[in-house]
C-alpha atoms as a PDB file:
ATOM      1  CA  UNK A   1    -142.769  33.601  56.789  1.00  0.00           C
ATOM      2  CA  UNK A   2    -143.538  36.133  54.560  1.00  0.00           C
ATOM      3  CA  UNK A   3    -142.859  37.059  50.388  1.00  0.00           C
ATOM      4  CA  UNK A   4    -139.904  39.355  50.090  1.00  0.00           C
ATOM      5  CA  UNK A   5    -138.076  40.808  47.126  1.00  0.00           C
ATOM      6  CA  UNK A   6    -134.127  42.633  47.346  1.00  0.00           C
ATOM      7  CA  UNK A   7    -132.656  44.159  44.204  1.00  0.00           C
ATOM      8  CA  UNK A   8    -129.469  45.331  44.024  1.00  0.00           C
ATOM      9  CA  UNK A   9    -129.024  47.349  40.931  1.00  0.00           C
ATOM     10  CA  UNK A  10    -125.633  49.634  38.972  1.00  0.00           C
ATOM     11  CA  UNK A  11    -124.475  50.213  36.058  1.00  0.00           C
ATOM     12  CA  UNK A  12    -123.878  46.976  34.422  1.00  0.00           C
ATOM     13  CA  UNK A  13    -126.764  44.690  36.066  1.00  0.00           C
ATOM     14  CA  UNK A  14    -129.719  44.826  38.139  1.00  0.00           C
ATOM     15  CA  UNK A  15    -129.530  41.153  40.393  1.00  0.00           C
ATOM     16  CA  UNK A  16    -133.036  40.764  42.273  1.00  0.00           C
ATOM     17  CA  UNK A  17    -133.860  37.519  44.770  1.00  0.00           C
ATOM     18  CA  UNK A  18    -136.998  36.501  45.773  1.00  0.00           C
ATOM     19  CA  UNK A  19    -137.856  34.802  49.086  1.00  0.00           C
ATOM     20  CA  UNK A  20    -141.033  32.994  49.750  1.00  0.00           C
ATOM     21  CA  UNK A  21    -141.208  30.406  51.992  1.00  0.00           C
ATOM     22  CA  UNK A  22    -137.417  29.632  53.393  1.00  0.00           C
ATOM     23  CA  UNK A  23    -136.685  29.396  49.722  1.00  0.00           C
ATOM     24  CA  UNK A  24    -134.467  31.981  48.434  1.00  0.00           C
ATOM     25  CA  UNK A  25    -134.606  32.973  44.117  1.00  0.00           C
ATOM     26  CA  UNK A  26    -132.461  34.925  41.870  1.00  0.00           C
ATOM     27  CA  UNK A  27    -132.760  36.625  38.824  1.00  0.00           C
ATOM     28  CA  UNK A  28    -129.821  38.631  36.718  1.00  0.00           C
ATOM     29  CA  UNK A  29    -130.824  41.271  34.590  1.00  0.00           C
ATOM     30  CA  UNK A  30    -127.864  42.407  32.484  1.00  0.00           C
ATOM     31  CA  UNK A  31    -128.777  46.026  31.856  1.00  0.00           C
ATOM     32  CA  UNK A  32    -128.058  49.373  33.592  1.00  0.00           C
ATOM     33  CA  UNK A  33    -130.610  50.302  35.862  1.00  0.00           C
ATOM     34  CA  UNK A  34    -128.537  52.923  37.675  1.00  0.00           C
ATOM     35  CA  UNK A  35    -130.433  56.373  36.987  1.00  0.00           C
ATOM     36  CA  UNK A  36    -127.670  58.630  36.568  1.00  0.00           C
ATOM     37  CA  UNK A  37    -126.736  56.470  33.215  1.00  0.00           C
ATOM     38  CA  UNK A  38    -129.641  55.371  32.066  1.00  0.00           C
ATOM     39  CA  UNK A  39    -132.769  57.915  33.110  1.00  0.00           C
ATOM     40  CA  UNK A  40    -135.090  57.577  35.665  1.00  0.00           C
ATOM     41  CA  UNK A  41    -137.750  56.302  33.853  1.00  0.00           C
ATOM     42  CA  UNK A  42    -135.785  53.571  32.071  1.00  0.00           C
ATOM     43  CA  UNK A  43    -134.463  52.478  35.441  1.00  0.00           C
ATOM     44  CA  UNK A  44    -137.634  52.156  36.896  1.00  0.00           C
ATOM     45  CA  UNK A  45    -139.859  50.313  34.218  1.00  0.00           C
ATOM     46  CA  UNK A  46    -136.731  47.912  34.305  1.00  0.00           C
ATOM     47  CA  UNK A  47    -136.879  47.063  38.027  1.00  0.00           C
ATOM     48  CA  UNK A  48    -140.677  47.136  38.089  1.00  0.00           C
ATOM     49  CA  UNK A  49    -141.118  45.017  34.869  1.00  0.00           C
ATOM     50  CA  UNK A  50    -138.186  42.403  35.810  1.00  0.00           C
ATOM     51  CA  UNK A  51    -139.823  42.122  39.574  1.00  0.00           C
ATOM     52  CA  UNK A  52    -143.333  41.557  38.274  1.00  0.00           C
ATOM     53  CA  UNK A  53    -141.520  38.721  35.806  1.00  0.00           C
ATOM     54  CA  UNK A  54    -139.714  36.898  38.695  1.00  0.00           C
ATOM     55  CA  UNK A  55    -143.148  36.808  40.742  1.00  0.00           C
ATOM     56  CA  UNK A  56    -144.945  35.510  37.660  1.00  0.00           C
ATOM     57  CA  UNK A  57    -141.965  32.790  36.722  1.00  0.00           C
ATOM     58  CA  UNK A  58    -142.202  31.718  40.842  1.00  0.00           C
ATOM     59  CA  UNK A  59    -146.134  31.685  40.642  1.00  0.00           C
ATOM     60  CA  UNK A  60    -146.546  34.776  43.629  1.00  0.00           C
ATOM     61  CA  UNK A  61    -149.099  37.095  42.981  1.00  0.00           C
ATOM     62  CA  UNK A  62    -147.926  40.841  43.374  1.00  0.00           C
ATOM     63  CA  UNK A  63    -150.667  41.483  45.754  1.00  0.00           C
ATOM     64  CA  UNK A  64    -149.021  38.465  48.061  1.00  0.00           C
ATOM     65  CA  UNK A  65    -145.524  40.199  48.281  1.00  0.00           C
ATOM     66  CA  UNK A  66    -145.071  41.416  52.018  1.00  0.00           C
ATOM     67  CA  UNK A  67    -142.026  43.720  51.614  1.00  0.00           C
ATOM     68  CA  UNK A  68    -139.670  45.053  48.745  1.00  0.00           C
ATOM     69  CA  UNK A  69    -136.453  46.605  48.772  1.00  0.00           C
ATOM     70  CA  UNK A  70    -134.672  48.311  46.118  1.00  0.00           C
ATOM     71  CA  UNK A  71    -130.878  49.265  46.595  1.00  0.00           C
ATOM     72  CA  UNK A  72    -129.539  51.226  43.216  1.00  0.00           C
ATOM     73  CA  UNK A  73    -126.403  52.790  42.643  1.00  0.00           C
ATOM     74  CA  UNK A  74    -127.344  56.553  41.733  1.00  0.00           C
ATOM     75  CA  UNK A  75    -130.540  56.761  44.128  1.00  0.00           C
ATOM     76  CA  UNK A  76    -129.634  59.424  45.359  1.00  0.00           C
ATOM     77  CA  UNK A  77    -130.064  61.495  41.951  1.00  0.00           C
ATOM     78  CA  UNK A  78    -133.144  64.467  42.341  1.00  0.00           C
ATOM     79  CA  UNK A  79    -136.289  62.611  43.469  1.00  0.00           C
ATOM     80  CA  UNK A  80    -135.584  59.096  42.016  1.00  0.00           C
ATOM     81  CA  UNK A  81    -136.131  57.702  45.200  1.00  0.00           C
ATOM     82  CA  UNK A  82    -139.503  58.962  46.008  1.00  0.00           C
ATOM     83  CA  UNK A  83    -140.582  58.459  42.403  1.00  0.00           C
ATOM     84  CA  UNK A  84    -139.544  54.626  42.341  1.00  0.00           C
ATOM     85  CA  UNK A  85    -140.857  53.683  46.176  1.00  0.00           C
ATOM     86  CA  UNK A  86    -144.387  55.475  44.847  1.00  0.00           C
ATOM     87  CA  UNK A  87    -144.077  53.121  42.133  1.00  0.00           C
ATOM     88  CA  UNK A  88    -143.295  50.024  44.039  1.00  0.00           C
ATOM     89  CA  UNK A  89    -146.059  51.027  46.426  1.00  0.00           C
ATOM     90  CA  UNK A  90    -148.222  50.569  43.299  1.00  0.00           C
ATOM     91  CA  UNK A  91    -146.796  47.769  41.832  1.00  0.00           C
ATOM     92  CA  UNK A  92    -147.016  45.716  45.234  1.00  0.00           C
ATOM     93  CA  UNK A  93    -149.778  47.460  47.126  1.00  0.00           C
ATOM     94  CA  UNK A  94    -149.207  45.264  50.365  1.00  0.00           C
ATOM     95  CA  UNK A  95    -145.762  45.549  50.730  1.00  0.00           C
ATOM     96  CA  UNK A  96    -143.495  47.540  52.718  1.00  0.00           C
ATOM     97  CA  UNK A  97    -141.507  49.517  50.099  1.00  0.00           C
ATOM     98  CA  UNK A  98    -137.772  51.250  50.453  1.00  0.00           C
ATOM     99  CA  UNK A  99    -135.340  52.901  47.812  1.00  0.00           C
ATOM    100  CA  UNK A 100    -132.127  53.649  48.621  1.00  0.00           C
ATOM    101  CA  UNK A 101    -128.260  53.514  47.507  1.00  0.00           C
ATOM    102  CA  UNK A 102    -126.271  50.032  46.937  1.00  0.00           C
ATOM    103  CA  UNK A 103    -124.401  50.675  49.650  1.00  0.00           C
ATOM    104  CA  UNK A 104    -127.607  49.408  52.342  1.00  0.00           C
ATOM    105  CA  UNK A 105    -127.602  46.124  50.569  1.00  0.00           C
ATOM    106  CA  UNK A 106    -123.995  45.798  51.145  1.00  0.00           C
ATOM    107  CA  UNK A 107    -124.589  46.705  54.842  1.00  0.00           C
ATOM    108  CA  UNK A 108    -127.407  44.388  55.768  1.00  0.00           C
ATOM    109  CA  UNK A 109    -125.641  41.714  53.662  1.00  0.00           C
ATOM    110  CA  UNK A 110    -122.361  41.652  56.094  1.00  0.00           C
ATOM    111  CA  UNK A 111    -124.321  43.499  58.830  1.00  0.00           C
ATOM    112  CA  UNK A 112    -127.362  42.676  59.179  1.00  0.00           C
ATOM    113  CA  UNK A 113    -127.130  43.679  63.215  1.00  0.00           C
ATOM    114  CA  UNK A 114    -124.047  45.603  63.634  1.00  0.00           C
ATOM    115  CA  UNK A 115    -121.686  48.361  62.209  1.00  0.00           C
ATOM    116  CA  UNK A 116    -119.426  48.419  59.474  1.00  0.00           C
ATOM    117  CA  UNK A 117    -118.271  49.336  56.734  1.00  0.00           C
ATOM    118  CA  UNK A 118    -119.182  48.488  53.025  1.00  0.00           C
ATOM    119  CA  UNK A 119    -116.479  49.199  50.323  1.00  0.00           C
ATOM    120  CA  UNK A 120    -117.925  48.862  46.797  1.00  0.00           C
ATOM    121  CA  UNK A 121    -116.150  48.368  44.117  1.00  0.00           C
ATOM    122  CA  UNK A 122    -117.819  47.670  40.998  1.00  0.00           C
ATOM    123  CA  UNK A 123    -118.675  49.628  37.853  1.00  0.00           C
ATOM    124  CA  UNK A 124    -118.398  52.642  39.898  1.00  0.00           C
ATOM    125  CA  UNK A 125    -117.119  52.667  43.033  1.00  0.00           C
ATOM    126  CA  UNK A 126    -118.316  53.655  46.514  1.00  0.00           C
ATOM    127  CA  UNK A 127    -118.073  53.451  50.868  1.00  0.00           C
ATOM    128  CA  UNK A 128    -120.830  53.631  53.244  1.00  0.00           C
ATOM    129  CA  UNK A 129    -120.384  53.412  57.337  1.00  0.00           C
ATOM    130  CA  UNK A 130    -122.918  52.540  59.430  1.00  0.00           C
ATOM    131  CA  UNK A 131    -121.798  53.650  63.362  1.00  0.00           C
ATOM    132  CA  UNK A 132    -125.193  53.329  65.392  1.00  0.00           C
ATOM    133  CA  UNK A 133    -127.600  52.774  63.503  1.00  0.00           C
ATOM    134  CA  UNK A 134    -126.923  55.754  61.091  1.00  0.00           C
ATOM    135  CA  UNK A 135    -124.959  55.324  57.708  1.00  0.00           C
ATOM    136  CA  UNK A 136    -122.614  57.922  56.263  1.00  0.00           C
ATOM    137  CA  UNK A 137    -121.030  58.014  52.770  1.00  0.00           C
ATOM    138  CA  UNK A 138    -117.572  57.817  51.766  1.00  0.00           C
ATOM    139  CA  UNK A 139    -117.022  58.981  47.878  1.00  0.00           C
ATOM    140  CA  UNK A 140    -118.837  57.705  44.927  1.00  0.00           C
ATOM    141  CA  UNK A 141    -119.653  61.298  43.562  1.00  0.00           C
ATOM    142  CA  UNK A 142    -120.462  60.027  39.787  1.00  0.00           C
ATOM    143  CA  UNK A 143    -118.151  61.296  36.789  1.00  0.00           C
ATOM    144  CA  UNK A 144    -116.242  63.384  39.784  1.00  0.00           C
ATOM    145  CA  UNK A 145    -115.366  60.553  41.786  1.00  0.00           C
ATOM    146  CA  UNK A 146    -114.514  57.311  40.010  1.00  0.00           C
ATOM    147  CA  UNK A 147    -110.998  55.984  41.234  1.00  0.00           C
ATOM    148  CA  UNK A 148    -111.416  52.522  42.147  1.00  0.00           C
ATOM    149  CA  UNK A 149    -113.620  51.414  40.058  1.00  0.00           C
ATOM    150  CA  UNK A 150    -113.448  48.957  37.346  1.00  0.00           C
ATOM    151  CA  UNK A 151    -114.942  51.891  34.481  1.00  0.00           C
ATOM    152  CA  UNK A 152    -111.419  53.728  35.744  1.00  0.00           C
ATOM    153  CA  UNK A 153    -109.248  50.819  35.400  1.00  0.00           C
ATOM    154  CA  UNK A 154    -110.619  50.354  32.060  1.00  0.00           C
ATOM    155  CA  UNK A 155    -110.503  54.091  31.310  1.00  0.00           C
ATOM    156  CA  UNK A 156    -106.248  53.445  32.051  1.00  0.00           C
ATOM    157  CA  UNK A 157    -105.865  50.309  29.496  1.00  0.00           C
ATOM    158  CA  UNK A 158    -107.286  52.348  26.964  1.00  0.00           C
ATOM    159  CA  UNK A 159    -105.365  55.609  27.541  1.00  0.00           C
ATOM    160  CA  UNK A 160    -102.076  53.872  27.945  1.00  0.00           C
ATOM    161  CA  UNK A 161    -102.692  52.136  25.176  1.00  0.00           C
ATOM    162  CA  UNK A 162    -102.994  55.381  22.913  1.00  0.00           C
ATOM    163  CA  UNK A 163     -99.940  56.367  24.726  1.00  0.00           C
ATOM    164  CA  UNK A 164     -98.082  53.483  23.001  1.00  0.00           C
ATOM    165  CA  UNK A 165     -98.792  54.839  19.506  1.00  0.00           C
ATOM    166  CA  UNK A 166     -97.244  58.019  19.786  1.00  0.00           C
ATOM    167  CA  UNK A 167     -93.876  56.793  21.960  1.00  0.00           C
ATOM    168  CA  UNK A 168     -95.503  58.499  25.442  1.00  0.00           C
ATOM    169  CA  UNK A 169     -95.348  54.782  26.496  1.00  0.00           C
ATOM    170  CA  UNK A 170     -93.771  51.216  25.427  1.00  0.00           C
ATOM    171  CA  UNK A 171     -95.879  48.893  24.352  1.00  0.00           C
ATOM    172  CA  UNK A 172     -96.694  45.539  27.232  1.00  0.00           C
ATOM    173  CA  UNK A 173     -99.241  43.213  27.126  1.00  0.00           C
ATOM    174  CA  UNK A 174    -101.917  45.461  28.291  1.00  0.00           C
ATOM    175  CA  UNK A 175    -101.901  47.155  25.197  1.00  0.00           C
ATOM    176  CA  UNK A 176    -102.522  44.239  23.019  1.00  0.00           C
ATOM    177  CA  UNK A 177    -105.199  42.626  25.558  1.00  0.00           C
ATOM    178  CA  UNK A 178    -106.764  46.390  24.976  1.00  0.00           C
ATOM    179  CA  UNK A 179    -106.819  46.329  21.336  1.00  0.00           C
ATOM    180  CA  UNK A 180    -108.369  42.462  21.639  1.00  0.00           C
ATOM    181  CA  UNK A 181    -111.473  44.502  23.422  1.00  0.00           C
ATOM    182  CA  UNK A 182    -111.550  47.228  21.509  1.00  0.00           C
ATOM    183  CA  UNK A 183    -111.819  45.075  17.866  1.00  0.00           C
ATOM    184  CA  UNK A 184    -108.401  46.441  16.757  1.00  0.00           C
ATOM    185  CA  UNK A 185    -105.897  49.454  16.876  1.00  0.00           C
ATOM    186  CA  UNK A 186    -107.435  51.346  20.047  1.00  0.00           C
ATOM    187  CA  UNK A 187    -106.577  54.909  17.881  1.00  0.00           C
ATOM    188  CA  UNK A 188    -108.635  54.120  14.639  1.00  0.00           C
ATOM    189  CA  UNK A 189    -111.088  52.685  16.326  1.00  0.00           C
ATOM    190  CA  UNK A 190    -111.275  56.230  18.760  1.00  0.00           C
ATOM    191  CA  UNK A 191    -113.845  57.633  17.547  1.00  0.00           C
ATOM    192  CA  UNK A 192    -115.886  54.854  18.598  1.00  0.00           C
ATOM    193  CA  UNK A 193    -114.229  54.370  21.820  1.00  0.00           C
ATOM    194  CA  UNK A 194    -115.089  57.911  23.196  1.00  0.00           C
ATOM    195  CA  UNK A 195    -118.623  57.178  22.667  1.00  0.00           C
ATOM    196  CA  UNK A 196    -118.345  54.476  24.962  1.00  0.00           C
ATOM    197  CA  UNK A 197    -120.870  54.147  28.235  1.00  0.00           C
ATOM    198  CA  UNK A 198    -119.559  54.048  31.560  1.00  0.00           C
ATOM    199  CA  UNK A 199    -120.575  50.108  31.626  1.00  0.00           C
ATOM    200  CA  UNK A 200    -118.661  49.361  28.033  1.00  0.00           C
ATOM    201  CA  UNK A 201    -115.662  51.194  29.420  1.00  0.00           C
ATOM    202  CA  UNK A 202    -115.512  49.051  32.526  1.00  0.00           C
ATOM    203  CA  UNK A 203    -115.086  46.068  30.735  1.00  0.00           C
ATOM    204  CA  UNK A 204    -111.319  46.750  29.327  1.00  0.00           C
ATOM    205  CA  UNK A 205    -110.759  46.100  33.118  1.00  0.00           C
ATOM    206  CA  UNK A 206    -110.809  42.701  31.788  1.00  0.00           C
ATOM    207  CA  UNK A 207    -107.931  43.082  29.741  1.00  0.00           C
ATOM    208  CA  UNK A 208    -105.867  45.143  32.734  1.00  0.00           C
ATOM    209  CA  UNK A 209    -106.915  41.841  35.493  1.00  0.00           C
ATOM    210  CA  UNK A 210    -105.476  39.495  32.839  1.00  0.00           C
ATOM    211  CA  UNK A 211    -102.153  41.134  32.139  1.00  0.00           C
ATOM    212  CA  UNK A 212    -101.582  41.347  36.005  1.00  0.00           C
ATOM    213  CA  UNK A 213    -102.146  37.888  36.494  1.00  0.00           C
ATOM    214  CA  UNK A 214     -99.245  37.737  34.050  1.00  0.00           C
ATOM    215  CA  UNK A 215     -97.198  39.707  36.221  1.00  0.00           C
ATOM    216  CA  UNK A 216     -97.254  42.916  33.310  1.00  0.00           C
ATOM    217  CA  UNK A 217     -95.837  45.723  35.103  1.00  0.00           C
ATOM    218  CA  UNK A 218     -98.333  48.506  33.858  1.00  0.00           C
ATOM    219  CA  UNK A 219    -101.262  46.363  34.488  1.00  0.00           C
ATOM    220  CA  UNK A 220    -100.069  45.876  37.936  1.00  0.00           C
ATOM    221  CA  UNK A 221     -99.247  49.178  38.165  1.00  0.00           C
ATOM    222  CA  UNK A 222    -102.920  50.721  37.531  1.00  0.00           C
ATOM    223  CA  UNK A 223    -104.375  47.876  40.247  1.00  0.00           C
ATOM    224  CA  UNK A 224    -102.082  48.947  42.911  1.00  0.00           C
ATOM    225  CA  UNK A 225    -103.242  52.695  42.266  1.00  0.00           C
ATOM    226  CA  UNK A 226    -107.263  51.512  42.496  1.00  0.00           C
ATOM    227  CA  UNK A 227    -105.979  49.774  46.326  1.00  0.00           C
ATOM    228  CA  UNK A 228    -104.387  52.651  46.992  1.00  0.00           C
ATOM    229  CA  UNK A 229    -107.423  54.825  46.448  1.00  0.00           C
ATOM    230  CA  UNK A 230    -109.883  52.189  48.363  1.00  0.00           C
ATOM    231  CA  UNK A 231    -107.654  51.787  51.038  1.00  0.00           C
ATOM    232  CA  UNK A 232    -107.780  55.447  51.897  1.00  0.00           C
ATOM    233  CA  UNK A 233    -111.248  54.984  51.672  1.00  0.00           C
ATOM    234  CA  UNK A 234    -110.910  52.409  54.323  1.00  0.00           C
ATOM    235  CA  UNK A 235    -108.622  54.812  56.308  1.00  0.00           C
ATOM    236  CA  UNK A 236    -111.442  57.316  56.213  1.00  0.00           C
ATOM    237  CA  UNK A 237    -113.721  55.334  57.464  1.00  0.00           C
ATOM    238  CA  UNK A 238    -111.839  54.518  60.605  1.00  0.00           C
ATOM    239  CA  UNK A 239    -112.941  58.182  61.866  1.00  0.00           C
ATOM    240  CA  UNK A 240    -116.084  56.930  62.692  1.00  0.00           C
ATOM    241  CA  UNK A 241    -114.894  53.933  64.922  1.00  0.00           C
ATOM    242  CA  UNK A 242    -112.617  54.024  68.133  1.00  0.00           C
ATOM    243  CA  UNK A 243    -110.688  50.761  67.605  1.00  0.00           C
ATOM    244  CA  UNK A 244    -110.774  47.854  65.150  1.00  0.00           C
ATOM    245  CA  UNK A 245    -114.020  47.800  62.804  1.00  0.00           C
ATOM    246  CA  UNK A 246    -115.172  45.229  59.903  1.00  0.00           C
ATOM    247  CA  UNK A 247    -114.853  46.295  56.208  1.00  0.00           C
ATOM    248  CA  UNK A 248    -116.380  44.494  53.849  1.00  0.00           C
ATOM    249  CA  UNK A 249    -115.723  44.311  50.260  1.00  0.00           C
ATOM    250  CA  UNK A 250    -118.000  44.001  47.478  1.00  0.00           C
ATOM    251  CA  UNK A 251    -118.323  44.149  43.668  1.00  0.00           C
ATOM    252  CA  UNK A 252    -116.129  42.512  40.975  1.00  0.00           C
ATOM    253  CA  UNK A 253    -112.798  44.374  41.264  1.00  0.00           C
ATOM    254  CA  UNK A 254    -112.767  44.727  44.857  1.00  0.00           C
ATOM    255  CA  UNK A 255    -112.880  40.676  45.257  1.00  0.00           C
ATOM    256  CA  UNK A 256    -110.008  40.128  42.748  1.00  0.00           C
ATOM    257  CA  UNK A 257    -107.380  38.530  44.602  1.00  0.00           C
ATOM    258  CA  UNK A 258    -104.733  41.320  43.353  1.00  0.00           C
ATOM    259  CA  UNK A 259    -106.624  44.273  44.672  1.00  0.00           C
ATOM    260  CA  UNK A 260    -108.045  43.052  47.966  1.00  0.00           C
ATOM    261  CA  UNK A 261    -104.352  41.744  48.879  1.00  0.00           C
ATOM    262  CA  UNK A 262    -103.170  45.206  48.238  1.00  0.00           C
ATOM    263  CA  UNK A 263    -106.226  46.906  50.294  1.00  0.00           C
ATOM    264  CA  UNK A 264    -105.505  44.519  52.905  1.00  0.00           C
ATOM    265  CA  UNK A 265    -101.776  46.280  52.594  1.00  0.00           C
ATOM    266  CA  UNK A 266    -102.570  49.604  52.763  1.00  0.00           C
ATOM    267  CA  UNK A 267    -105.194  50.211  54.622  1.00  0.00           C
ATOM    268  CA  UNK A 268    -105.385  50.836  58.446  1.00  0.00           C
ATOM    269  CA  UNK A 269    -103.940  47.419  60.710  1.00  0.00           C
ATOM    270  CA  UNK A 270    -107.241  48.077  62.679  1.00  0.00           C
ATOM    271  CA  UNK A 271    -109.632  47.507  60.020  1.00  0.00           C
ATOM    272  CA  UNK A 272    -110.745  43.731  59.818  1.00  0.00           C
ATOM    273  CA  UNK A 273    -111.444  43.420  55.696  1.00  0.00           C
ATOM    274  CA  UNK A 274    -112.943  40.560  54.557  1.00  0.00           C
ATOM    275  CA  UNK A 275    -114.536  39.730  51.334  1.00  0.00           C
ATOM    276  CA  UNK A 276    -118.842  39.896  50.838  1.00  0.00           C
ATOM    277  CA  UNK A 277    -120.057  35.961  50.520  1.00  0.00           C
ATOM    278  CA  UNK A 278    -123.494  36.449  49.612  1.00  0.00           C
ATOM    279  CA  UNK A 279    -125.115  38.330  46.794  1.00  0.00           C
ATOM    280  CA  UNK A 280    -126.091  41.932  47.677  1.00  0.00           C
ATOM    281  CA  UNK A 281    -129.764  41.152  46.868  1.00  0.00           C
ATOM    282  CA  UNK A 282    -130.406  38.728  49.744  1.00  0.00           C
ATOM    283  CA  UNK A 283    -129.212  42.066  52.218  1.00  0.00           C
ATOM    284  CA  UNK A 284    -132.153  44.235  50.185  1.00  0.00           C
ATOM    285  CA  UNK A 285    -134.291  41.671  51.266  1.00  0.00           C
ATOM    286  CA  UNK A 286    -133.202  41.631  55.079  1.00  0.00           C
ATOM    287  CA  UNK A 287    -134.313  44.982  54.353  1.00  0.00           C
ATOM    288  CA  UNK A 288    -137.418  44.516  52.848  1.00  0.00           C
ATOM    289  CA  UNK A 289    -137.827  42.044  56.025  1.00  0.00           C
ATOM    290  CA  UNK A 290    -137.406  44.873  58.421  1.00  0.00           C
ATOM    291  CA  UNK A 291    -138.979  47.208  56.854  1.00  0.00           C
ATOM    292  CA  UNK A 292    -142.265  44.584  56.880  1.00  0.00           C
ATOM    293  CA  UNK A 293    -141.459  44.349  60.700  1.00  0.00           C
ATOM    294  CA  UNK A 294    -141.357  47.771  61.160  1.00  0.00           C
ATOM    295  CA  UNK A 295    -144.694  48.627  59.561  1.00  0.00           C
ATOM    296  CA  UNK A 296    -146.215  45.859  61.736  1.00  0.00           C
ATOM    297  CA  UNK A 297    -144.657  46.823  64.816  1.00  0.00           C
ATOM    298  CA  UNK A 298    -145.275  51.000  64.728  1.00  0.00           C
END
């Protein structure tokens, strides 16, 4: 049956599953592997080393691993792909090694046969289509492109909350969930907040998710703006299909219950959104899986 290995890897985790067997393993790694934030060379030696300790914990030997499959948010960055499947090629010399975006573990997760649509909706936030066989790319454009994600949801509690110090704004719930985050009074504590990473500022999307549920009117304002955005992402998408198509959403803000309802709203009648039920890392390894096959098979 083969030894395969999937990671699926952003800004706030890398997630990695094992198969061997019939027997599927996971391992979280909570650290930024995606390149763009973190380097190249960090993101590698962190994938590599946290791969090589998941083999070692489940006894495989590198040498045994058939096929391995790395999807990263920020892959795409210069020649961080070639530099990290030479790597993997190294690390595992019998494998069948890929590198590519997030969005292909998304895809092979929900589609593992057929086309689709992956909406991702994490950290950052992205949308990939794959129409016959070929996948196309729907936003996600780093520090130029981050509506709908949960770093600019978090980005909105904290601004908002400034805005309540100087009268711009009145003061809700948010604002006090906010200053719970941020250790205190978000403007004395600004200089601190500024230096935040893209990962830190994505958690105050915490604080926005629990105001909503408590029906506070900014917080639900700033999650109906993030559907809005990821619903014309969905609309977008619908270019590449002649009738109904499947969405599928993934990633921590796009499966809370507020925001999918409100995608489900906006978006196109013909698009068929459900939610993703199974980790990203088990699609990188139907990758890695077909990538073995097609190695064997050429």
């Amino acid at each position: 049956m083969g030894v395969f290995i999937g990671a699926d890897g952003g800004a706030s985790k890398l997630m990695l599953c094992l198969s061997a067997g019939g027997t599927r393993r996971f391992s979280k790694v909570p650290q930024c592997v995606n390149p763009v934030v973190c380097g190249q060379s960090v993101s590698a030696d962190i994938i590599i080393d946290s791969m090589l300790e998941l083999c070692e914990r489940e006894g495989v030997p590198s040498a045994a691993v058939n096929g391995v499959f790395a999807g990263i948010a920020g892959a795409t960055e210069r020649d961080y792909i070639t530099m990290l499947k030479t790597r993997l090629q190294k690390t595992f010399p019998a494998a069948a090694c890929g590198v590519s975006h997030d969005g292909e573990n998304i895809i092979y997760a929900a589609f593992p046969e057929s086309d689709g649509v992956a909406l991702i909706c994490g950290t950052g936030s992205s949308c990939f289509v794959r129409k016959g066989g070929e996948l196309f790319r729907i936003g996600g454009y780093g520090a130029f492109d981050m509506d709908g994600s949960g770093y600019e949801i978090g980005r909105r509690a904290i601004a908002y909350t400034l805005k309540s110090y100087d009268g711009r704004a009145r003061r809700t719930p948010l604002c006090e969930l906010t200053e719970k985050l941020a250790g205190g009074n978000c403007l004395q504590n600004l200089s601190r907040l500024l230096s935040l990473s893209v990962r830190e500022t994505a958690q105050f999307a915490a604080a926005v998710f629990e105001a909503a549920a408590e029906n506070d009117a900014v917080a639900l304002y700033i999650l109906d703006a993030t559907a809005r955005y990821l619903a014309c992402c969905v609309d977008a998408a619908s270019r590449y299909f002649e009738s109904r198509f499947d969405v599928c959403i993934a990633g921590g803000v796009g499966t809370n219950k507020i925001i999918t309802k409100k995608i489900k709203q906006y978006a196109l009648p013909q698009a068929n959104i459900f939610t993703l039920t199974k980790e990203p890392a088990e699609g990188a390894v139907t990758k890695a899986e077909k990538l073995y096959d097609e190695r064997n098979n050429s």
